[in-house]
Protein backbone atom coordinates (compact mmCIF):
# COMPACT_ATOMS: atom_id res chain seq x y z
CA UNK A 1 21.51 12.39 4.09
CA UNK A 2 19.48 10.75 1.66
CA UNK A 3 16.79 11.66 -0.15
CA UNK A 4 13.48 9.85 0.98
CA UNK A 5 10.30 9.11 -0.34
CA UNK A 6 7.90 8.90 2.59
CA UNK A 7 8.90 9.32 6.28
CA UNK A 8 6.40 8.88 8.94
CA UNK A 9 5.55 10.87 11.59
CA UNK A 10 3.73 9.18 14.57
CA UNK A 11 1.58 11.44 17.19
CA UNK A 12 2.50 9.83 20.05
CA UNK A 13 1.71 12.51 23.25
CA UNK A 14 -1.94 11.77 24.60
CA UNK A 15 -2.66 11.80 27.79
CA UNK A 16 -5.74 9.27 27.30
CA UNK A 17 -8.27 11.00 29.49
CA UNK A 18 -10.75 8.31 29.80
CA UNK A 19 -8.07 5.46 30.80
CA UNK A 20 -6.81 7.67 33.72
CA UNK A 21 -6.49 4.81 36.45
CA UNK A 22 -3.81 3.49 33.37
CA UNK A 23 -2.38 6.43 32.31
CA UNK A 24 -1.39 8.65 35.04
CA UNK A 25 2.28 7.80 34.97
CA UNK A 26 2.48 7.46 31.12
CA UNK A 27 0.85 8.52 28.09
CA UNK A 28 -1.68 6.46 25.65
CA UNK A 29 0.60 4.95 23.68
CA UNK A 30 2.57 3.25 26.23
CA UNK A 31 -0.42 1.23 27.86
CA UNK A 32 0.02 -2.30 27.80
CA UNK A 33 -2.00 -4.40 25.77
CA UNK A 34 -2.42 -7.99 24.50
CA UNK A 35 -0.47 -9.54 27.22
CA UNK A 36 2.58 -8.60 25.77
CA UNK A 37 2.77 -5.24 23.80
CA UNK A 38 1.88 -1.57 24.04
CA UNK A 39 -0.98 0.54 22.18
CA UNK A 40 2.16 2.34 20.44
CA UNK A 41 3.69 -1.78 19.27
CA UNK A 42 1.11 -1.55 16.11
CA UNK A 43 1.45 1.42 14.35
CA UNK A 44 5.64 1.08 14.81
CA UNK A 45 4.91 -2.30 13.49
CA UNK A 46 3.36 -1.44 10.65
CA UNK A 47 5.59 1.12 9.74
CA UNK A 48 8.57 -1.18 9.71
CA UNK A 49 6.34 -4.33 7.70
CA UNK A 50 5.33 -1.35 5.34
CA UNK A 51 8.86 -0.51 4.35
CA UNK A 52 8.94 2.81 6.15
CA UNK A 53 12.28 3.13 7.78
CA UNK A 54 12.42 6.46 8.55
CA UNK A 55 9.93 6.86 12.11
CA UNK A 56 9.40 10.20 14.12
CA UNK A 57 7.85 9.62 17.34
CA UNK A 58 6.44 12.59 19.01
CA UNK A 59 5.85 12.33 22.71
CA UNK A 60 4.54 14.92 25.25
CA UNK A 61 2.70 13.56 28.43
CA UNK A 62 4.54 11.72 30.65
CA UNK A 63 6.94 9.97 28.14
CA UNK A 64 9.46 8.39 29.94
CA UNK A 65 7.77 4.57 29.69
CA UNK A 66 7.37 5.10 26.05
CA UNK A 67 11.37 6.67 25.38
CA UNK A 68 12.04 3.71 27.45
CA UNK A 69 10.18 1.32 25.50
CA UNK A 70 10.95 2.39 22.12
CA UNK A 71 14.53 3.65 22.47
CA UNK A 72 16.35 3.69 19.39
CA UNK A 73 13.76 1.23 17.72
CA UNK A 74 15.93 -1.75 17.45
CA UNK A 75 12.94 -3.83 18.13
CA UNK A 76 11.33 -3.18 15.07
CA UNK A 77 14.74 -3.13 12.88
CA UNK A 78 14.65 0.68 12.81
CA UNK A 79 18.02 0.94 14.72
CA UNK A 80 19.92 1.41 10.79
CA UNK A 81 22.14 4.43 9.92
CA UNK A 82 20.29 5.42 7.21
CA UNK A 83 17.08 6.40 8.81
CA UNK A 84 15.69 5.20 12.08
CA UNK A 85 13.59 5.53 15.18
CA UNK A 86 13.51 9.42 16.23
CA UNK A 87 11.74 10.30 19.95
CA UNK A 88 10.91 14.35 19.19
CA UNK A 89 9.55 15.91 22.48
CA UNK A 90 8.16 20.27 22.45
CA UNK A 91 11.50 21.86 22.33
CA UNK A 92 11.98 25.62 22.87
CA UNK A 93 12.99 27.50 19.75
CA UNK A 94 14.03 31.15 19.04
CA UNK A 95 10.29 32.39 18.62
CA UNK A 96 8.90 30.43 21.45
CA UNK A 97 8.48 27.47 23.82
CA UNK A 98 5.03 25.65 23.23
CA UNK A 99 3.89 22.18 24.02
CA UNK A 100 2.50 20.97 20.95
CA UNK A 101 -0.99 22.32 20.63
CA UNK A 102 -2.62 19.70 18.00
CA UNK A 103 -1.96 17.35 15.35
CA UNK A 104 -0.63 19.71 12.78
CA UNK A 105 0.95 21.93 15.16
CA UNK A 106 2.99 19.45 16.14
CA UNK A 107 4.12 18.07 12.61
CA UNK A 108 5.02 22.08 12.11
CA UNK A 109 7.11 22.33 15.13
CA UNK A 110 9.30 19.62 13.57
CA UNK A 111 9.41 20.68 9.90
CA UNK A 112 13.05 21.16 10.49
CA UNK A 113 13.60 17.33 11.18
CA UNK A 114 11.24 16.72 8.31
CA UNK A 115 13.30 18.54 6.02
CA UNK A 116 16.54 16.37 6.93
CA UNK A 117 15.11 13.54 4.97
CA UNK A 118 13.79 15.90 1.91
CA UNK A 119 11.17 13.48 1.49
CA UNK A 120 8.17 13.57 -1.30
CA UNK A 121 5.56 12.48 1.02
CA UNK A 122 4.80 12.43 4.64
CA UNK A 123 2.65 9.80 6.20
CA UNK A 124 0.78 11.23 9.81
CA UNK A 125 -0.10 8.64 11.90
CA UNK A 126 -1.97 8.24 15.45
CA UNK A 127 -0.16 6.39 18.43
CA UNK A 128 -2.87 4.76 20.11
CA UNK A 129 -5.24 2.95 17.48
CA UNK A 130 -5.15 -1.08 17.08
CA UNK A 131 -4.75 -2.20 13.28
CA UNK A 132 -2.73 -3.73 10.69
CA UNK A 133 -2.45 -1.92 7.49
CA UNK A 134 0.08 -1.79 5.06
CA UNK A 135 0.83 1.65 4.17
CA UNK A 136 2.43 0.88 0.67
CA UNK A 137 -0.84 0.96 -0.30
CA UNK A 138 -2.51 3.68 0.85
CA UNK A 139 0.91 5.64 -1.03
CA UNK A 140 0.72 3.65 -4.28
CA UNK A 141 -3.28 4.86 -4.25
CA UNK A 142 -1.77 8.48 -3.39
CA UNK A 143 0.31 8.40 -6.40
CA UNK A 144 -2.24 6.92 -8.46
CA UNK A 145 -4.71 9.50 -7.86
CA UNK A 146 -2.24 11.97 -7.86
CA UNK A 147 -3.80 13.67 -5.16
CA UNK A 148 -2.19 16.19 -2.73
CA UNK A 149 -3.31 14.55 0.53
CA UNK A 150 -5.24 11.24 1.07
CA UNK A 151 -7.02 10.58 4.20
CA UNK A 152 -7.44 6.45 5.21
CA UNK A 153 -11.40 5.99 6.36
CA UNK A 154 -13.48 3.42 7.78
CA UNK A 155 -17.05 2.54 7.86
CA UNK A 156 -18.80 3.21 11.15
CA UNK A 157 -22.46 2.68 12.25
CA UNK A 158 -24.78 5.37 11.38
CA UNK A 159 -25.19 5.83 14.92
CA UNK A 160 -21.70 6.50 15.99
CA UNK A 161 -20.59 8.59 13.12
CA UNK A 162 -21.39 11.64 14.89
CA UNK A 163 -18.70 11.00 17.23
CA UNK A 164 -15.72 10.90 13.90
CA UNK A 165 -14.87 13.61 11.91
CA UNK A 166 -16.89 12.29 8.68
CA UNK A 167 -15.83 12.91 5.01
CA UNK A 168 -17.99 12.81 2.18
CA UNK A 169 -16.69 11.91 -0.70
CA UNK A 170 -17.67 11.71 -4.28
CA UNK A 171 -18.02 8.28 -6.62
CA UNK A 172 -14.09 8.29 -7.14
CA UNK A 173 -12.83 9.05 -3.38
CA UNK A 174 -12.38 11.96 -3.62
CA UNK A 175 -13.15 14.18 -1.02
CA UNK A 176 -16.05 17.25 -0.96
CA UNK A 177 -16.70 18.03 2.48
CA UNK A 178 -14.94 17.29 5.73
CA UNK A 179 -17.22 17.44 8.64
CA UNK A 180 -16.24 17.29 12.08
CA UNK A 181 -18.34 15.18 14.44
CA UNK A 182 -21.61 16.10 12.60
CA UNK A 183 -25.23 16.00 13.99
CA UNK A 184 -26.67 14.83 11.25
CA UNK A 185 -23.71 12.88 8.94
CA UNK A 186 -24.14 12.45 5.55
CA UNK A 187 -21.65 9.59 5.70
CA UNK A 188 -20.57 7.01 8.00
CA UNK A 189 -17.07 6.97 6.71
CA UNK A 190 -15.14 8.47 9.51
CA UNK A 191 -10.99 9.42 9.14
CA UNK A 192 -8.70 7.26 10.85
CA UNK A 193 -6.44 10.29 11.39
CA UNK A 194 -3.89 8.88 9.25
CA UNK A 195 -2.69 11.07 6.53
CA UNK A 196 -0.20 11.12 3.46
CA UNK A 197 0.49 15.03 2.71
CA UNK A 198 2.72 15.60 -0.22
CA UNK A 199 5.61 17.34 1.78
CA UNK A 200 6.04 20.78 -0.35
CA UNK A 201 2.52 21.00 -0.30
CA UNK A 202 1.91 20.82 4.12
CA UNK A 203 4.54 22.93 4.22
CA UNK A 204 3.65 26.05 2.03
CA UNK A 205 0.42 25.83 3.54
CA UNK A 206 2.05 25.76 6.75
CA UNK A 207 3.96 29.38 5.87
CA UNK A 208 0.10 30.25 4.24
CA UNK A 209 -1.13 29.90 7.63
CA UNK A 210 1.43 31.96 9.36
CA UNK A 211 2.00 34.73 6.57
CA UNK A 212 -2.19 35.17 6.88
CA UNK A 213 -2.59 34.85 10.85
CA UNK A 214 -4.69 31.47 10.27
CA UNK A 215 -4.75 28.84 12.83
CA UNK A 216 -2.88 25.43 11.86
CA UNK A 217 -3.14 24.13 15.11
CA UNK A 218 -5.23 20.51 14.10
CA UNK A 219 -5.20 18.94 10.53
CA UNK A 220 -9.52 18.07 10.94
CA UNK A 221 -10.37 21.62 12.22
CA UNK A 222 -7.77 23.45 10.46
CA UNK A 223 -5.45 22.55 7.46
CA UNK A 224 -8.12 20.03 5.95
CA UNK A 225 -11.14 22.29 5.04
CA UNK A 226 -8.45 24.73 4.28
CA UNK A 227 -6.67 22.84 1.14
CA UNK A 228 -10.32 21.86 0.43
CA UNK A 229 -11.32 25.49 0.26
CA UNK A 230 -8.33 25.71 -2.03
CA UNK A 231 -9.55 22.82 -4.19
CA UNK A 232 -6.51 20.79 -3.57
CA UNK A 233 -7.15 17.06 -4.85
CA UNK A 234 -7.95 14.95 -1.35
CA UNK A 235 -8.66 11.74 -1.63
CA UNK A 236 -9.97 8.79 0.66
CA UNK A 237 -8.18 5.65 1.22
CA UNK A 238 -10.94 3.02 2.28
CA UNK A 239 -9.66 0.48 5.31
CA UNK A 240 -11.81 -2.63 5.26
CA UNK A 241 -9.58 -4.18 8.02
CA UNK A 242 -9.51 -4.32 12.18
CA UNK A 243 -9.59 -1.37 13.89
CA UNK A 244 -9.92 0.31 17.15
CA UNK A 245 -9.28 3.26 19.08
CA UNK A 246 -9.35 2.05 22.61
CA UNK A 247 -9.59 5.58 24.21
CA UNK A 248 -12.03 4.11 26.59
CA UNK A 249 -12.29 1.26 29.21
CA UNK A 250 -14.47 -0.47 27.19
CA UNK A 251 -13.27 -0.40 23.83
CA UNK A 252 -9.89 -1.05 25.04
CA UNK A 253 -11.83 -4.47 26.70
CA UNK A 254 -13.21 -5.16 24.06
CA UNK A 255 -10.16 -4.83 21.81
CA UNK A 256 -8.28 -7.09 24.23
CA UNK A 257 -11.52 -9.59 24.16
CA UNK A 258 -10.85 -9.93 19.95
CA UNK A 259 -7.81 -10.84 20.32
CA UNK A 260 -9.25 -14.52 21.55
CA UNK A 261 -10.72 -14.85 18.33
CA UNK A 262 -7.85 -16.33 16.19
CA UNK A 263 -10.26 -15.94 13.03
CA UNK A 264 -10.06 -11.93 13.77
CA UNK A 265 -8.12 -10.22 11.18
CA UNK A 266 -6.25 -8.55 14.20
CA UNK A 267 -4.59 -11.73 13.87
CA UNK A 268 -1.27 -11.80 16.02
CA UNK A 269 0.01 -15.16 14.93
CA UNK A 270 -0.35 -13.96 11.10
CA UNK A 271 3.45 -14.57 10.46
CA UNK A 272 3.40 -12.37 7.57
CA UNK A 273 2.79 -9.62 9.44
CA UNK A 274 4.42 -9.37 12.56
CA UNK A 275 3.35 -7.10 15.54
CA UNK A 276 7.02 -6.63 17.33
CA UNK A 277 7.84 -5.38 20.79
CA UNK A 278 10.12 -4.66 22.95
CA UNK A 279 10.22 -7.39 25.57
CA UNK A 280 12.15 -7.97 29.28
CA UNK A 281 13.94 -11.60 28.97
CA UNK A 282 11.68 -13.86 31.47
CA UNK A 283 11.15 -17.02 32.63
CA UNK A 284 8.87 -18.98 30.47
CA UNK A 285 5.40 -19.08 31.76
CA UNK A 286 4.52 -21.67 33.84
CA UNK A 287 1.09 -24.05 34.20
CA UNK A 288 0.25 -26.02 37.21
CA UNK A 289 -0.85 -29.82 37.27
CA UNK A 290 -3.80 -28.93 38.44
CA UNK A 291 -4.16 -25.57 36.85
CA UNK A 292 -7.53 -25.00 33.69
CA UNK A 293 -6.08 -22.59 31.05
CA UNK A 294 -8.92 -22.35 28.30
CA UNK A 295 -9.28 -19.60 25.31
CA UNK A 296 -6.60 -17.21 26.76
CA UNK A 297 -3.44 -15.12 25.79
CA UNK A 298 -0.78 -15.65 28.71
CA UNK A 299 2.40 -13.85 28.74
CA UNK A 300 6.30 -15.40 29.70
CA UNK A 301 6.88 -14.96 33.37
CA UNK A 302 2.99 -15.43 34.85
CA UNK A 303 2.79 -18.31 36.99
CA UNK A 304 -1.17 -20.06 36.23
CA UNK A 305 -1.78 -22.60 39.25
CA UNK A 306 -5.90 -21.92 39.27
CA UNK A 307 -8.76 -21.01 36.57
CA UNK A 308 -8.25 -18.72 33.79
CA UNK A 309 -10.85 -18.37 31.08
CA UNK A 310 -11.32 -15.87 28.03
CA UNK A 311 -8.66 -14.10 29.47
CA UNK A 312 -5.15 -12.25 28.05
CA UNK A 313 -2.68 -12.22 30.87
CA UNK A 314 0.51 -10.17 30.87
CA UNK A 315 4.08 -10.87 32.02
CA UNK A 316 4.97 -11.85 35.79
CA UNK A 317 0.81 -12.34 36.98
CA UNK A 318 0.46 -15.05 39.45
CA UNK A 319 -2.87 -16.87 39.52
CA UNK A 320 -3.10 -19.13 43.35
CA UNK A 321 -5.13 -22.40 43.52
CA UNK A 322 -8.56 -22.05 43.71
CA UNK A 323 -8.86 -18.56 42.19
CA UNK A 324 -10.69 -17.82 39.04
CA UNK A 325 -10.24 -15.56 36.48
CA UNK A 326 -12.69 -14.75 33.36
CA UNK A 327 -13.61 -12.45 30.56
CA UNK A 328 -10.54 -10.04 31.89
CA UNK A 329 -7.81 -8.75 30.87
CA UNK A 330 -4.65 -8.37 33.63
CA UNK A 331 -1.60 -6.56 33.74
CA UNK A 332 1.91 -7.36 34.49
CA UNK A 333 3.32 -8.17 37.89
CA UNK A 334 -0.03 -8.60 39.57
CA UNK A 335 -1.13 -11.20 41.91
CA UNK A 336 -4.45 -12.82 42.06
CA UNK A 337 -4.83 -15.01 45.79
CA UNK A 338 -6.31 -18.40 46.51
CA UNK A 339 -10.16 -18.47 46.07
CA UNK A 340 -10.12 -15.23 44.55
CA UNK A 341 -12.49 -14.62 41.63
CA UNK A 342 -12.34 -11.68 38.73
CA UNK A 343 -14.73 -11.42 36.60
CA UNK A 344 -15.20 -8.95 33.35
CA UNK A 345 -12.73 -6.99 34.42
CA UNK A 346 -9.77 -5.00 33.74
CA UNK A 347 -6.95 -5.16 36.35
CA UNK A 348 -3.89 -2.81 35.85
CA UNK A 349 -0.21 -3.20 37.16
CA UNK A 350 1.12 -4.00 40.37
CA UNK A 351 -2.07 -5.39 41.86
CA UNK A 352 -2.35 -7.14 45.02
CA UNK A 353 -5.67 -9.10 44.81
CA UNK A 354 -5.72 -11.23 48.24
CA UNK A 355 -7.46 -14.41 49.21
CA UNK A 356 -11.05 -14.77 48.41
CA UNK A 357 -11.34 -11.66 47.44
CA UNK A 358 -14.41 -11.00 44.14
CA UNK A 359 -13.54 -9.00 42.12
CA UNK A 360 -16.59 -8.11 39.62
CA UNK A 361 -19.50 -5.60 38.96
CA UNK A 362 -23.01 -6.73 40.53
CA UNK A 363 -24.85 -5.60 37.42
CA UNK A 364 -22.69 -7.71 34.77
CA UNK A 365 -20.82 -4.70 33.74
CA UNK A 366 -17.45 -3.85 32.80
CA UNK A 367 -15.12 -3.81 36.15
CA UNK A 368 -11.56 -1.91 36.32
CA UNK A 369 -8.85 -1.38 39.22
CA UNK A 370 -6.06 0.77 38.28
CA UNK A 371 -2.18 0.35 39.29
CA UNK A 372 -0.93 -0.31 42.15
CA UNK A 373 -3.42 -0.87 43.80
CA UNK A 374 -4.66 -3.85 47.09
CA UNK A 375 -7.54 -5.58 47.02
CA UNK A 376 -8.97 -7.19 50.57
CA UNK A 377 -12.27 -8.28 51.75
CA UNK A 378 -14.83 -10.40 50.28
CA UNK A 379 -16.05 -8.42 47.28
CA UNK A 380 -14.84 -5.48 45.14
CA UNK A 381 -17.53 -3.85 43.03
């Protein structure tokens, strides 16, 4: 096999906690998003309009959605010979059978598959963050630097840096001090958890750790202050685009909510770079005479015969006369009855919402049914 100059190696197993009415039949990663992708869609995207044509995908909750969704990667032109789209699950080896444990426990379970490619450098990536970025660049900084790992940042506000792994860096980028979720930051430039390791170097330290009994479980906890203890050269790689991790009902609302916003770098008509899927052949979606589509995302298949407003609509949702939908974001294959109303809301897959039924929080808030669920009565909230 050839030789290769930067694989990529996508974390791809949470569970997603805090989006549990979404995610109890799949992982993270696999949630639907933007009418007509999945969390996972950007960061396989990027990899392919970055050049990257060698992806590892490591699932571990629930992964059949996401196997099924990204199968060989043909979607993203990863399905080539030379390279490709790679699902790794926990397998059991001679030593043991683990479920992978953290980050870089789970990049050292499949140092084996690494090592197939020989490559230079090995770009770590999370499965369930919203952004484009071209990582050509962050590698051509890398090199430039000549630095043994490089960490991408972002800016946060002061007041949510404590809830980021910070790292304070000196005039040049490079790095001094990692500090996870600090009290008191010193910085507001929190990591991205997306990494570029040079290869040889992650994997002695990976023997280190095991010759010396250290943990290596998590790169933030473990193997970063370690190869800063060592005064390894880290670096930062500062993102100044769109991002999100939408770990949370309202982040992932909100994340939905900017994609409206066609002056948002999130951008997904930018034709330069493309955010593929992999998409069911549907019907074309279809808009009633008498039907008020304004400022929304709608998906092939939905059927729009009332009100929809501010809204991003997924695949196969049917919208009756009279009903009214606004600020929310539904899923695919649900059905929203005559005089119905939802409001602010996030609706899952495989809803029933029936006739005049409101759907809405009393205070203004944030409103979410999960899958699969029926919705009768006059109000839900």
């Amino acid at each position: 096999m050839n030789k290769k100059e930067m694989i990529a190696m996508i974390l791809a197993g949470g569970q997603g906690s805090r989006l549990k009415m979404f995610t109890e039949n799949l992982a993270k990663p696999a949630v639907p998003f933007g009418a007509k992708y999945r969390v996972i869609d950007f960061v396989i995207s990027n990899c392919a309009n970055s050049g990257i044509d060698t992806v590892g995908i490591l699932t571990q909750y629930k992964p059949f959605e996401l196997h099924n969704h990204i199968g060989i990667g043909a979607s993203w032109g990863l399905n080539r010979r030379d390279g490709g789209a790679y699902i790794l699950p926990p397998y059991m080896s001679e030593k043991e059978q683990n479920f992978y444990k953290g980050t870089a426990h789970a990049i050292e379970q499949n140092k084996e598959f690494i090592d197939s490619f020989n490559p230079e450098y090995l770009l770590v990536l999370s499965g369930d963050h919203i952004y484009k970025m071209n990582y050509k660049k962050m590698l051509d900084l890398h090199k430039k630097n000549k630095a043994d790992a490089t960490i991408a940042v972002i800016e946060v506000p002061w007041e949510e840096a404590p809830r980021f792994g910070i790292m304070n860096t000196n005039e040049d980028g490079s790095i001094y001090e990692f500090e996870e979720k600090p009290e008191n930051p010193k910085s507001n430039l929190a990591s991205m958890g997306i990494y570029i390791f040079n290869w040889a170097l992650l994997r002695k330290e990976f023997e280190v750790c095991e010759t010396e009994g250290r943990p290596k479980v998590d790169f933030g906890q473990d193997i970063i202050p370690s190869l800063l203890g060592q005064g390894k050269r880290l670096f930062s790689y500062k993102f100044k685009g769109y991002w999100k991790d939408v770990g949370t009902l309202s982040s992932y609302w909100e994340s939905n909510m900017d994609l409206l916003d066609m002056d948002n770098q999130l951008n997904l008509f930018d034709s330069s770079w493309q955010i593929r899927s992999h998409n069911k052949s549907l019907p074309p979606l279809y808009i009633s005479k008498d039907a008020i589509l304004d400022n929304s995302i709608v998906s092939d298949g939905a059927i729009i015969k009332g009100v929809v407003r501010n809204s991003v609509i997924s695949s196969s949702v049917e919208v009756e006369e009279g009903a009214i939908v606004e600020d929310s974001v539904i899923m695919s294959n649900t059905f929203v009855g005559k005089n119905a109303r939802v409001i602010k809301s996030i609706i899952g897959e495989n809803v029933m919402i029936h006739e005049g039924v409101h759907v809405c929080d009393k205070d203004g808030g944030l409103y979410s049914v999960g899958n699969n669920m029926e919705l009768r009565g006059e109000i839900s909230e």
